[in-house]
PDB file of N, CA and C in Angstrom:
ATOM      1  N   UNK A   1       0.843  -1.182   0.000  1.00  0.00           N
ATOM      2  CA  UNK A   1       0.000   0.000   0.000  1.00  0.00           C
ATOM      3  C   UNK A   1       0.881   1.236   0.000  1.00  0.00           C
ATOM      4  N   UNK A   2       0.354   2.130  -0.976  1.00  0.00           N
ATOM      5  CA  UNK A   2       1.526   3.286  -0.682  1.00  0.00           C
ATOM      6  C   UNK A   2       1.293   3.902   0.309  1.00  0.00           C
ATOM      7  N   UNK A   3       2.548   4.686   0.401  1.00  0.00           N
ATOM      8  CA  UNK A   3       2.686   5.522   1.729  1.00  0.00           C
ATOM      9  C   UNK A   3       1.340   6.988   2.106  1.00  0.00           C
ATOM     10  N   UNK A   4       0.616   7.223   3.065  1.00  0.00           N
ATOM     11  CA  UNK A   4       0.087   8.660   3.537  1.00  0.00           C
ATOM     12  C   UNK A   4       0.656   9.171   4.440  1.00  0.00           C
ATOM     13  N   UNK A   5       1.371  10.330   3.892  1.00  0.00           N
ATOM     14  CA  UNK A   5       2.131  11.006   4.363  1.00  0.00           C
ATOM     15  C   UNK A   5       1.237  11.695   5.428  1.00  0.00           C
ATOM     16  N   UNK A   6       0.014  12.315   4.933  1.00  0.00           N
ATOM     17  CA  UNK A   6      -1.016  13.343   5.846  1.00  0.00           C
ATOM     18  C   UNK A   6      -1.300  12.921   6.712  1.00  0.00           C
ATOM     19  N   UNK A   7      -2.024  11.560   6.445  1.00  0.00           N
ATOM     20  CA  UNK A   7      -2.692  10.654   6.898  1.00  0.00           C
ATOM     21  C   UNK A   7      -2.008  10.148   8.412  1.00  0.00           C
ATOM     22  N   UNK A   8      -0.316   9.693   8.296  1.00  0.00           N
ATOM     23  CA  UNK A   8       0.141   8.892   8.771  1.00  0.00           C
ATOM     24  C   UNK A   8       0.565  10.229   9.929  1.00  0.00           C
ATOM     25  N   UNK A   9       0.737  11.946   9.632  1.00  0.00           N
ATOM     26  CA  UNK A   9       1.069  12.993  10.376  1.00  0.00           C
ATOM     27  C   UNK A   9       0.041  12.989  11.073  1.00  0.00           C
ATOM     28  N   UNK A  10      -1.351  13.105  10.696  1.00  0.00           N
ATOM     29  CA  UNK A  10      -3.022  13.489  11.050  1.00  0.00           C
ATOM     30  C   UNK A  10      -2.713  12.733  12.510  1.00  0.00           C
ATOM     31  N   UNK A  11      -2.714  11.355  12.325  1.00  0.00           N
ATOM     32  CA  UNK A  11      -2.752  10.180  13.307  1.00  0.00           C
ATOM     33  C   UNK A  11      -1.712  10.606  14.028  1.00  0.00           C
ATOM     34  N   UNK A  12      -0.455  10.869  14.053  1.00  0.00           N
ATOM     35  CA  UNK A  12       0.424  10.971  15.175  1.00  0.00           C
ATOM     36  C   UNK A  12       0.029  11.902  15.921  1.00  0.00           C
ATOM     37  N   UNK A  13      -0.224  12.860  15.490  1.00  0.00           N
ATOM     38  CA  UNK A  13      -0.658  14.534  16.014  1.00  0.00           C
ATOM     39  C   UNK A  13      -2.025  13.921  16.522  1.00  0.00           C
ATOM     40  N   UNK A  14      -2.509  13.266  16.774  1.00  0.00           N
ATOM     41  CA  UNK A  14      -4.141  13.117  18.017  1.00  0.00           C
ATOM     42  C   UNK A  14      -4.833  12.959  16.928  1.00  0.00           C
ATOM     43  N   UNK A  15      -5.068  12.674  15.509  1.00  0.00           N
ATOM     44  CA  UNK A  15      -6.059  13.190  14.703  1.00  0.00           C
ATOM     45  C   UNK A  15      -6.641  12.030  14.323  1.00  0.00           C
ATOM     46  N   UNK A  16      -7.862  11.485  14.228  1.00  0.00           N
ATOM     47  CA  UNK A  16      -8.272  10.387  13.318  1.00  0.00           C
ATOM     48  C   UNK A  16      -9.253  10.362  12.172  1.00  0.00           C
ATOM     49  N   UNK A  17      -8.823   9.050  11.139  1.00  0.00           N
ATOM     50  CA  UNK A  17      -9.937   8.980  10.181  1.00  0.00           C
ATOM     51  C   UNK A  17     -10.852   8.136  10.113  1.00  0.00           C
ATOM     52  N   UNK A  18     -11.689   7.954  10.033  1.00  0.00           N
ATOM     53  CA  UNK A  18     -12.893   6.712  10.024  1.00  0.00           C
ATOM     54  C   UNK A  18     -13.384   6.343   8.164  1.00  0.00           C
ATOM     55  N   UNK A  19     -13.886   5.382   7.674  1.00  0.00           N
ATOM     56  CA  UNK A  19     -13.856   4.660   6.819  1.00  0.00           C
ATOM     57  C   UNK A  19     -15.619   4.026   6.768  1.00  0.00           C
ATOM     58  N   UNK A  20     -16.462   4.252   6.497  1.00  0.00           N
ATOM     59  CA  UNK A  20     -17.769   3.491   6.806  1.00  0.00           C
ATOM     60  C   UNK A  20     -18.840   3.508   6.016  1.00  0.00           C
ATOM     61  N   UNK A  21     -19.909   3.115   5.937  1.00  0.00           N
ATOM     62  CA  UNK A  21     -21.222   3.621   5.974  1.00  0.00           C
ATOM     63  C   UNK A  21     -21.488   4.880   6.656  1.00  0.00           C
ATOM     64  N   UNK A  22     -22.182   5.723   6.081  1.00  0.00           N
ATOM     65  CA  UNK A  22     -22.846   7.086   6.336  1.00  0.00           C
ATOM     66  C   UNK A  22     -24.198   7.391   5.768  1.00  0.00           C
ATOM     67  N   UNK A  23     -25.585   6.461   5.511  1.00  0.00           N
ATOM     68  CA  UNK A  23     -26.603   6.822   4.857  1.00  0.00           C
ATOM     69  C   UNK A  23     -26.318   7.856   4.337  1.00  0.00           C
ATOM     70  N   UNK A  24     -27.066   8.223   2.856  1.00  0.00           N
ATOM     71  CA  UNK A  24     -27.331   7.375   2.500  1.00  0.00           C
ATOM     72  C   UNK A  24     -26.617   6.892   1.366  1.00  0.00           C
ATOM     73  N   UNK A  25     -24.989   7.058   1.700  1.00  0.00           N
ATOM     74  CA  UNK A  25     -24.035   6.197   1.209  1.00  0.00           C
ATOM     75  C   UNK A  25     -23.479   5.440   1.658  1.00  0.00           C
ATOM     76  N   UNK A  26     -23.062   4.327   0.856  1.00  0.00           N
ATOM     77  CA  UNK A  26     -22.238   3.055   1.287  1.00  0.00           C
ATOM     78  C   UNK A  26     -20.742   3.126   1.597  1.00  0.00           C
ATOM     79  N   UNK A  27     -20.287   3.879   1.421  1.00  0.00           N
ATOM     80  CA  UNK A  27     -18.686   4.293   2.657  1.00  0.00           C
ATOM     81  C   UNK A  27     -18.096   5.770   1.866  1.00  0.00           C
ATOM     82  N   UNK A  28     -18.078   6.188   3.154  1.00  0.00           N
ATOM     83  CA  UNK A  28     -17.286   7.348   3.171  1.00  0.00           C
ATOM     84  C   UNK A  28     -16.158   7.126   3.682  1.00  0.00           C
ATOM     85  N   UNK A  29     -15.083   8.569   3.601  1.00  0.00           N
ATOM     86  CA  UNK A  29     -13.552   8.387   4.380  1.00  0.00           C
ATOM     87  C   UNK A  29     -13.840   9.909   4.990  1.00  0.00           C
ATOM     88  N   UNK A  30     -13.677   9.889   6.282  1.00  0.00           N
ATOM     89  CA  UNK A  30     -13.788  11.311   6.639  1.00  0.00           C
ATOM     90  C   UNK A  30     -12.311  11.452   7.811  1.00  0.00           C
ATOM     91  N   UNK A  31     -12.178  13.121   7.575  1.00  0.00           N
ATOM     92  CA  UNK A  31     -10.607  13.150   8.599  1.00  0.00           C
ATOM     93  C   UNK A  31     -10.952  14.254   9.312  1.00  0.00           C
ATOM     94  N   UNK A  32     -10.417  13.960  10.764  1.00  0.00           N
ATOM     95  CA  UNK A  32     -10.594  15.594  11.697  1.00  0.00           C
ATOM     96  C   UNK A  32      -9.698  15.448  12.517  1.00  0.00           C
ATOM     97  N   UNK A  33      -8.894  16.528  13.152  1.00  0.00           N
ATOM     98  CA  UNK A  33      -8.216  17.022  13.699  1.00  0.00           C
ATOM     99  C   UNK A  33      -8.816  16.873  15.327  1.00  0.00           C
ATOM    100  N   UNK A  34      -8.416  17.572  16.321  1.00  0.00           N
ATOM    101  CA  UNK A  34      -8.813  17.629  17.584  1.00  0.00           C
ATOM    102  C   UNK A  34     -10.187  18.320  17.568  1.00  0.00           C
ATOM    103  N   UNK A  35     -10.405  19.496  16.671  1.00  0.00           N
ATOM    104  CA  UNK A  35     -11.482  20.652  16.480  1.00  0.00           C
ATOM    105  C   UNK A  35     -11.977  20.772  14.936  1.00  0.00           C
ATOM    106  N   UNK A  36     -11.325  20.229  13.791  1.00  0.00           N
ATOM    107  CA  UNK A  36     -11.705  20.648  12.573  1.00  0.00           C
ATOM    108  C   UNK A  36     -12.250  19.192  11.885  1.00  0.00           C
ATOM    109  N   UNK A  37     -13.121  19.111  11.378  1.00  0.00           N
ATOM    110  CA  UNK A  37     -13.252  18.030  10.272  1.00  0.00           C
ATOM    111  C   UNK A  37     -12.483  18.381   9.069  1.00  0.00           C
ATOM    112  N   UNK A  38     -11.359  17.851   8.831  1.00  0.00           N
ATOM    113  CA  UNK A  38     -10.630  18.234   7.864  1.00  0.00           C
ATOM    114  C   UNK A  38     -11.307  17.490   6.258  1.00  0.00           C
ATOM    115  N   UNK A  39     -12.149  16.367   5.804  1.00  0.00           N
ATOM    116  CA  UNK A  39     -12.293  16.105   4.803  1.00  0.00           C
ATOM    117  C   UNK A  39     -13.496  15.388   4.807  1.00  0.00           C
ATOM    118  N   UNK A  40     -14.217  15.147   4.221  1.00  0.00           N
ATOM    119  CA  UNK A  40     -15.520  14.213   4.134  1.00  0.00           C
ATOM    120  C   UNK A  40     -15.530  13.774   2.682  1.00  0.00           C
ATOM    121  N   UNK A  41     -14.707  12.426   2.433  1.00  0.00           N
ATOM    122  CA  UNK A  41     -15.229  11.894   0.883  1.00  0.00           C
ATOM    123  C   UNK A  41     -15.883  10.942   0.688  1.00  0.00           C
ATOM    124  N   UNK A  42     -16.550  10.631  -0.011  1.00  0.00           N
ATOM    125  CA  UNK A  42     -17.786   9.716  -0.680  1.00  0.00           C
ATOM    126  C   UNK A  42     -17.162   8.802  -1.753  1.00  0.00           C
ATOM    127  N   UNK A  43     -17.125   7.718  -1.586  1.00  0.00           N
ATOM    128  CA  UNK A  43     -16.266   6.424  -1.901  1.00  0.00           C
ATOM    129  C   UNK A  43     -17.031   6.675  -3.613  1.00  0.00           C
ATOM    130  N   UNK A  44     -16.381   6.515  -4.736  1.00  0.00           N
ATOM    131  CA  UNK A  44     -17.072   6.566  -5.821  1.00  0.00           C
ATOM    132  C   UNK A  44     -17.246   5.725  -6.540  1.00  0.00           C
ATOM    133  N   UNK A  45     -18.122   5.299  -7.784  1.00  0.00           N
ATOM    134  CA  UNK A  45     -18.146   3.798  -7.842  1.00  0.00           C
ATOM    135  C   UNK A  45     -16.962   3.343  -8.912  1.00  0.00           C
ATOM    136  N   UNK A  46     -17.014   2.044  -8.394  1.00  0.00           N
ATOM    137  CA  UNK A  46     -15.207   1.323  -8.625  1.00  0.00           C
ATOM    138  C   UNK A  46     -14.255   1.510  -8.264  1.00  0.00           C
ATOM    139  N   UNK A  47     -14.699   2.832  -7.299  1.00  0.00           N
ATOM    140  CA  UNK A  47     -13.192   2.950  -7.103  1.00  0.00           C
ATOM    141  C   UNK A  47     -12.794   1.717  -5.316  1.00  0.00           C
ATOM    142  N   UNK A  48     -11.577   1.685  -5.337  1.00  0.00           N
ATOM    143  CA  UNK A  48     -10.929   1.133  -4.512  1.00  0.00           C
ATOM    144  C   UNK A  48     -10.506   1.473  -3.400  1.00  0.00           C
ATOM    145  N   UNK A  49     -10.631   0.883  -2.297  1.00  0.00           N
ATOM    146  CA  UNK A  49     -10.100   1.599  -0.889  1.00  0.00           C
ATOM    147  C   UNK A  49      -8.602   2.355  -0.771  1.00  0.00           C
ATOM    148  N   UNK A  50      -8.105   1.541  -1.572  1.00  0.00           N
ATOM    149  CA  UNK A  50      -6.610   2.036  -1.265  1.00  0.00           C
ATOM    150  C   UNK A  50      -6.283   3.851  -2.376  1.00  0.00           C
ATOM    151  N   UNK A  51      -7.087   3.832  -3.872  1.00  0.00           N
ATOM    152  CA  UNK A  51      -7.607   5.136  -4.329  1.00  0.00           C
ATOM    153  C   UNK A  51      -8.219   6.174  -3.492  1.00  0.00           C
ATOM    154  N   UNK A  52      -9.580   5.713  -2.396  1.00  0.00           N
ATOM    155  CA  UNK A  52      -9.850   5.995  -1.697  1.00  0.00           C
ATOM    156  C   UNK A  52      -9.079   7.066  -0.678  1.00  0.00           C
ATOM    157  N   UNK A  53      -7.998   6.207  -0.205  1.00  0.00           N
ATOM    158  CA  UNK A  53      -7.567   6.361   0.569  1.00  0.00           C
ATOM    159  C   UNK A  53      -6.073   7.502   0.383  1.00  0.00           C
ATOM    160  N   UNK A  54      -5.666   7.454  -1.021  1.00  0.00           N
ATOM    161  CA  UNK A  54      -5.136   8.493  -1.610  1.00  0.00           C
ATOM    162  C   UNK A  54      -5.824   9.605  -1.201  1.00  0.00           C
ATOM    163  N   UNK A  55      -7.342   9.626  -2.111  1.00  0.00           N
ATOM    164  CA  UNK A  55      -7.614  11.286  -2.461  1.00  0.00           C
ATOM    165  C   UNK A  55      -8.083  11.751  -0.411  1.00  0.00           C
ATOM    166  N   UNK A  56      -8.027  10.820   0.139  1.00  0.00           N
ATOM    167  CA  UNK A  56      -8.458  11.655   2.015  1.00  0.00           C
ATOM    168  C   UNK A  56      -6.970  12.445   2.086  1.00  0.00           C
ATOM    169  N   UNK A  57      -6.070  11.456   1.770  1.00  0.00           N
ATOM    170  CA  UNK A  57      -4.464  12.073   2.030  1.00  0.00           C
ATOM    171  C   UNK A  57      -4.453  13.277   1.211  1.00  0.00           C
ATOM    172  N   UNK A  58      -4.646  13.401  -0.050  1.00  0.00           N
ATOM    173  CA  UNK A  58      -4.643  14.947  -0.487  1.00  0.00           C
ATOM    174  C   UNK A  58      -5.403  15.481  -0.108  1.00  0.00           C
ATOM    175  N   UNK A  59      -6.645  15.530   0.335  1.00  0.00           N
ATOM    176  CA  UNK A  59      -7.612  15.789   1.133  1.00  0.00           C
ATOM    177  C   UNK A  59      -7.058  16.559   2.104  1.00  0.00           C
ATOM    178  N   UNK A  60      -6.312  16.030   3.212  1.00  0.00           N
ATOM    179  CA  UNK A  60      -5.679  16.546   4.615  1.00  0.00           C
ATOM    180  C   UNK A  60      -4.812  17.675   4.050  1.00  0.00           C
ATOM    181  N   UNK A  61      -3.815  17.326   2.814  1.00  0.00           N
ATOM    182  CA  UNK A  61      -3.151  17.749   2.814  1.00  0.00           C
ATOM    183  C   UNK A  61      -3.366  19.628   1.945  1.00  0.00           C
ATOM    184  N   UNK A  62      -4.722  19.378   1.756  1.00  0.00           N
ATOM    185  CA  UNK A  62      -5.266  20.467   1.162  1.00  0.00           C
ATOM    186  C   UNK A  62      -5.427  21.457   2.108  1.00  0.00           C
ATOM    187  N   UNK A  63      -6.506  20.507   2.592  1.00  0.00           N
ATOM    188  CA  UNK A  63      -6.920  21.321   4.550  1.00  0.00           C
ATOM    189  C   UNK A  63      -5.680  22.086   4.823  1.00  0.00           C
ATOM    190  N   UNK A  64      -4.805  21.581   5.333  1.00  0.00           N
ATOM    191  CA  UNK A  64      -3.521  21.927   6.093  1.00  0.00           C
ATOM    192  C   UNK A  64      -2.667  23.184   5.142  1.00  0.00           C
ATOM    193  N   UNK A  65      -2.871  22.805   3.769  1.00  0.00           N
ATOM    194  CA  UNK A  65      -1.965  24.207   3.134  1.00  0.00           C
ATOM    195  C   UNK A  65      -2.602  25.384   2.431  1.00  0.00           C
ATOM    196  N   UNK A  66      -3.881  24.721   2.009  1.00  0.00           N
ATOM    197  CA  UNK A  66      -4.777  25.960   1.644  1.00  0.00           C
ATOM    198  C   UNK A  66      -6.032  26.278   2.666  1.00  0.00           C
ATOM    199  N   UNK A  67      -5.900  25.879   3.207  1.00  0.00           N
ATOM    200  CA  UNK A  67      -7.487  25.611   4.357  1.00  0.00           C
ATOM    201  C   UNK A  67      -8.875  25.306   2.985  1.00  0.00           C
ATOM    202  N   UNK A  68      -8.431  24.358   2.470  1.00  0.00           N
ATOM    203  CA  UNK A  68      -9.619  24.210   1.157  1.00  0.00           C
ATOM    204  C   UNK A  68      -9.857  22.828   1.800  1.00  0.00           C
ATOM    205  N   UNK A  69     -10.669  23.204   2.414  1.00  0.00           N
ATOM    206  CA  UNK A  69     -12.137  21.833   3.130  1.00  0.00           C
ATOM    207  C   UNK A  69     -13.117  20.503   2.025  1.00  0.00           C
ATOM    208  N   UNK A  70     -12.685  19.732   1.891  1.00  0.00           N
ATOM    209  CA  UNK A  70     -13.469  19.134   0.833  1.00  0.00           C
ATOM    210  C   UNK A  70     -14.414  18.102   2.065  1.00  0.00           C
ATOM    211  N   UNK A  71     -16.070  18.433   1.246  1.00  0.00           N
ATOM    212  CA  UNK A  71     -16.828  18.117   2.259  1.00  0.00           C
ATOM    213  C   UNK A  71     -17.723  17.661   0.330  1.00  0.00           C
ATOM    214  N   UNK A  72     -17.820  16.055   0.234  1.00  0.00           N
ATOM    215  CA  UNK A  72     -18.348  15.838  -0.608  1.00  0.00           C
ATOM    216  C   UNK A  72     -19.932  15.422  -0.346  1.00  0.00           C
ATOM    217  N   UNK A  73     -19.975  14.421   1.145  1.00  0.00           N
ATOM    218  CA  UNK A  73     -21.274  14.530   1.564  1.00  0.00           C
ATOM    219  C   UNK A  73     -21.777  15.155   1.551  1.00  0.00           C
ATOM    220  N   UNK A  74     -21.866  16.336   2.001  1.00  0.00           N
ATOM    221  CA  UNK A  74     -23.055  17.711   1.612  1.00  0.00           C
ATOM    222  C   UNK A  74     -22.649  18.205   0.168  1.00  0.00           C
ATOM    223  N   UNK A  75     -21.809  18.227   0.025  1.00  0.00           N
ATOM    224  CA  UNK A  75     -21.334  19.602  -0.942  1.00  0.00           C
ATOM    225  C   UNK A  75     -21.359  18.633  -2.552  1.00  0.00           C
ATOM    226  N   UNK A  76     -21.392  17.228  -2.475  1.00  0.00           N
ATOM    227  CA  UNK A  76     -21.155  16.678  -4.075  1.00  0.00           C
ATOM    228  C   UNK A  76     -19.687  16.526  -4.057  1.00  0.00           C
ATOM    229  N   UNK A  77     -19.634  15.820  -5.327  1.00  0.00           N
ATOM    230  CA  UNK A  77     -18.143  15.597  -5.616  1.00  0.00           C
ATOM    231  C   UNK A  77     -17.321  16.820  -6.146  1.00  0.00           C
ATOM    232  N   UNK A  78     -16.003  16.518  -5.612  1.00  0.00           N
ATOM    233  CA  UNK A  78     -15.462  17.444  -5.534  1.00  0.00           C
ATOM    234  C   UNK A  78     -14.322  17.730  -6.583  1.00  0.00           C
ATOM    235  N   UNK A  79     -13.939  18.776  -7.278  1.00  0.00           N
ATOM    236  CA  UNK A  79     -13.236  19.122  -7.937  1.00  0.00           C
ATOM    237  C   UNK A  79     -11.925  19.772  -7.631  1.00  0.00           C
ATOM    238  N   UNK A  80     -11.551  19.173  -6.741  1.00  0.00           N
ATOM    239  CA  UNK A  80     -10.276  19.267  -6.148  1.00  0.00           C
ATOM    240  C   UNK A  80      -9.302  18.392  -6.326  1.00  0.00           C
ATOM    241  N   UNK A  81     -10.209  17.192  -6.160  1.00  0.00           N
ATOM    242  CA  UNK A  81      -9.849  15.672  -6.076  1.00  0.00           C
ATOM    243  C   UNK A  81     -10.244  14.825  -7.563  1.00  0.00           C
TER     244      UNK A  81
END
């Protein structure tokens, strides 16, 4: 599996991500900090956990350098990612 760099910082620093069901989709990847929800993505179809699990890492890593929040559950898919 390749490396998450964000991902693997997020987690040391107190931060976690969860992976699941979220009605009324069948898995999301969402990331937050101590105080911020840093990402909310919506698993898309075919794609793969470990793809998945890429675009949360650019995801964080968006959060963290532009403060650009990708929140696809409410907001739709995102054009960032």
């Amino acid at each position: 599996m390749a490396r998450t760099n964000y991902i693997e910082a997020l987690i040391e620093d107190g931060g976690e991500i969860t992976i699941g069901a979220l009605p009324p989709h069948e898995c999301v990847a969402t990331a937050a900090d101590g105080s911020n929800c840093l990402a909310m993505l919506v698993r898309r179809d075919g794609e793969s956990l470990n793809v998945l699990l890429k675009r949360l890492d650019k995801a964080i890593g968006l959060a963290w350098s532009h403060d650009a929040f990708v929140d696809e559950v409410n907001d739709g898919e995102s054009e960032l990612l």
